[in-house]
Protein backbone atom coordinates (compact mmCIF):
# COMPACT_ATOMS: atom_id res chain seq x y z
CA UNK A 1 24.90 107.35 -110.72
CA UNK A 2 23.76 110.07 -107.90
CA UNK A 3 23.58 112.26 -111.10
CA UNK A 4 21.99 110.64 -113.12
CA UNK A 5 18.80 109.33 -110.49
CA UNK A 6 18.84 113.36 -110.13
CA UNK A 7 18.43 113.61 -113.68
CA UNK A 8 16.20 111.44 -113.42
CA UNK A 9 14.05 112.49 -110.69
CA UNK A 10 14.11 116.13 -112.17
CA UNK A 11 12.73 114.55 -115.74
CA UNK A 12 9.80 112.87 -114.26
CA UNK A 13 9.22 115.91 -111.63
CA UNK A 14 9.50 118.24 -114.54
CA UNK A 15 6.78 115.90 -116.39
CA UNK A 16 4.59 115.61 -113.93
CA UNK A 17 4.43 119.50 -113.56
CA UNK A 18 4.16 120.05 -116.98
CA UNK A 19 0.60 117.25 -116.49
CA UNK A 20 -0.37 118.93 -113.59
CA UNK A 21 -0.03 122.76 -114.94
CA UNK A 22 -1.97 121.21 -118.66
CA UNK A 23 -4.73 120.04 -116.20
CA UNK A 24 -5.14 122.74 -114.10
CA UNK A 25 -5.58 125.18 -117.12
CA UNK A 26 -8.11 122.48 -118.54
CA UNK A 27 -9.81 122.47 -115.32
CA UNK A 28 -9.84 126.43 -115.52
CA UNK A 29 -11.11 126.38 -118.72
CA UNK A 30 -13.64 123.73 -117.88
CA UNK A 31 -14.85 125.75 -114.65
CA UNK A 32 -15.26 129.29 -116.70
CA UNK A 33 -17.11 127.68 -119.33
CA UNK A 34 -19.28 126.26 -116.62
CA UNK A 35 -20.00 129.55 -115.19
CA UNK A 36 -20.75 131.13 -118.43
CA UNK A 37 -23.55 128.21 -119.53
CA UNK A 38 -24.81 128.97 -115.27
CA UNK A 39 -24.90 132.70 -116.77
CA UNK A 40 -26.57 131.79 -119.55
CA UNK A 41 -29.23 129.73 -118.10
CA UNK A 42 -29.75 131.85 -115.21
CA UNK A 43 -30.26 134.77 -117.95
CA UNK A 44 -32.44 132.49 -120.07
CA UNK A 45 -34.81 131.70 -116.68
CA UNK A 46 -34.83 135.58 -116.15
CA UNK A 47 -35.85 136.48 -119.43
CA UNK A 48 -38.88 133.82 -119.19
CA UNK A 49 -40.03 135.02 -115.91
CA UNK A 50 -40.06 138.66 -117.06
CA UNK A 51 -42.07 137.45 -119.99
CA UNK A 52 -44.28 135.41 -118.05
CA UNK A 53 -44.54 138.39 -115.57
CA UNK A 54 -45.61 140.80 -118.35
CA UNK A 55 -47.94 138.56 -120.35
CA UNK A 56 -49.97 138.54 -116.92
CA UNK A 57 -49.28 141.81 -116.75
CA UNK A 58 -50.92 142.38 -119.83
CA UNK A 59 -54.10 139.84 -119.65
CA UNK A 60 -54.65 141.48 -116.30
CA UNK A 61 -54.24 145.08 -117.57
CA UNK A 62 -56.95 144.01 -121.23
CA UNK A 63 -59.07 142.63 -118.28
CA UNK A 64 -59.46 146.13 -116.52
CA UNK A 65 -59.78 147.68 -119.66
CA UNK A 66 -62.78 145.48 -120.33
CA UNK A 67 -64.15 145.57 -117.04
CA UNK A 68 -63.93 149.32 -116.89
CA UNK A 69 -65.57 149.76 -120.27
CA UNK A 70 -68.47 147.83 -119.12
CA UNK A 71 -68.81 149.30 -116.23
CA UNK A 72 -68.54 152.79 -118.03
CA UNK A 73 -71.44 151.58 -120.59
CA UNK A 74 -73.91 150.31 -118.13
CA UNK A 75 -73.43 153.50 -116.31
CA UNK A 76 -74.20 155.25 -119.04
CA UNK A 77 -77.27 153.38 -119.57
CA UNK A 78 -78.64 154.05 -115.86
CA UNK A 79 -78.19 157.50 -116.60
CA UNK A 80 -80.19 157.22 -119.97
CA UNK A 81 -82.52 155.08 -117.77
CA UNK A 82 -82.73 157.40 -114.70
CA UNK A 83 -83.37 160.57 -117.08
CA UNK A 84 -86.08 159.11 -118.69
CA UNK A 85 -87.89 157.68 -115.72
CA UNK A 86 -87.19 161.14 -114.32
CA UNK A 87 -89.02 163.26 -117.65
CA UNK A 88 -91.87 160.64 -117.40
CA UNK A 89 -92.36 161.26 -113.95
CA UNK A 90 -92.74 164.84 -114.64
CA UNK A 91 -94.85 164.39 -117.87
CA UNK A 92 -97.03 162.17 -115.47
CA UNK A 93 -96.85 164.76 -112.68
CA UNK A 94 -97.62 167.62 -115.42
CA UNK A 95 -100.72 165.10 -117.09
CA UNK A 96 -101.97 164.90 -113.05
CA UNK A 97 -102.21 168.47 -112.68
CA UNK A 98 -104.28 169.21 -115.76
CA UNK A 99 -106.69 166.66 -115.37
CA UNK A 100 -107.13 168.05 -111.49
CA UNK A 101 -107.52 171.28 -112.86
CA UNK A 102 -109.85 169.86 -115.72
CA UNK A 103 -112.01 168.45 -112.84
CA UNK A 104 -112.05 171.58 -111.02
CA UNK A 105 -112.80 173.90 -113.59
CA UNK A 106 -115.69 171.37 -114.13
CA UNK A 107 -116.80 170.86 -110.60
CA UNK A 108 -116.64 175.07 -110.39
CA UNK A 109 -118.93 175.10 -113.73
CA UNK A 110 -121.32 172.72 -112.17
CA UNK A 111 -121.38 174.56 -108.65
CA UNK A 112 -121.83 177.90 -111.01
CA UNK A 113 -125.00 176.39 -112.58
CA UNK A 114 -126.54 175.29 -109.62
């Protein structure tokens, strides 16, 4: 009878392992695949901030290219502006000199025939 309680124990000890050892590797399993969907989000959440990151990247980067090309064609106007204003002023300048020297020349003629 000591036997066979022995026999008996060992049976449902040797069970009970066997559960115990099934669930462990289950749990295992269970954990790993866990960590591998955690990877796989964590990857997903990277690859949407890096897009996110270089979409700004981008708008901000067309932005400077706009504002610089702006910038670089109103500049260009002011200088077509400036060196205009700049050949009129010396046309007017030029213009202001003859005429004084047209009134001269007459104001000398008149003095002469006086």
């Amino acid at each position: 009878e000591s036997t066979q309680l022995l026999v008996s124990e060992r049976d449902t000890l040797s069970s009970s392992y066997d559960d115990l050892k099934l669930r462990l590797e289950q749990v295992e399993i269970d954990n790993v695949q866990t960590k591998d969907d955690q990877v796989s989000q964590l990857q997903s959440q990277v690859k949407d901030l890096k897009d996110t990151q270089q979409s700004k990247i981008n708008e901000s980067t067309q932005l400077l290219v706009s504002e610089r090309d702006t910038l670089s064609s109103s500049y260009d106007d002011l200088k077509l502006r400036l060196e205009q204003v700049e050949i009129d002023n010396v046309q007017t300048k030029d213009d202001q000199v003859s005429q004084l020297q047209s009134q001269v020349k007459d104001l000398k003629d008149t003095q002469q025939s006086k």
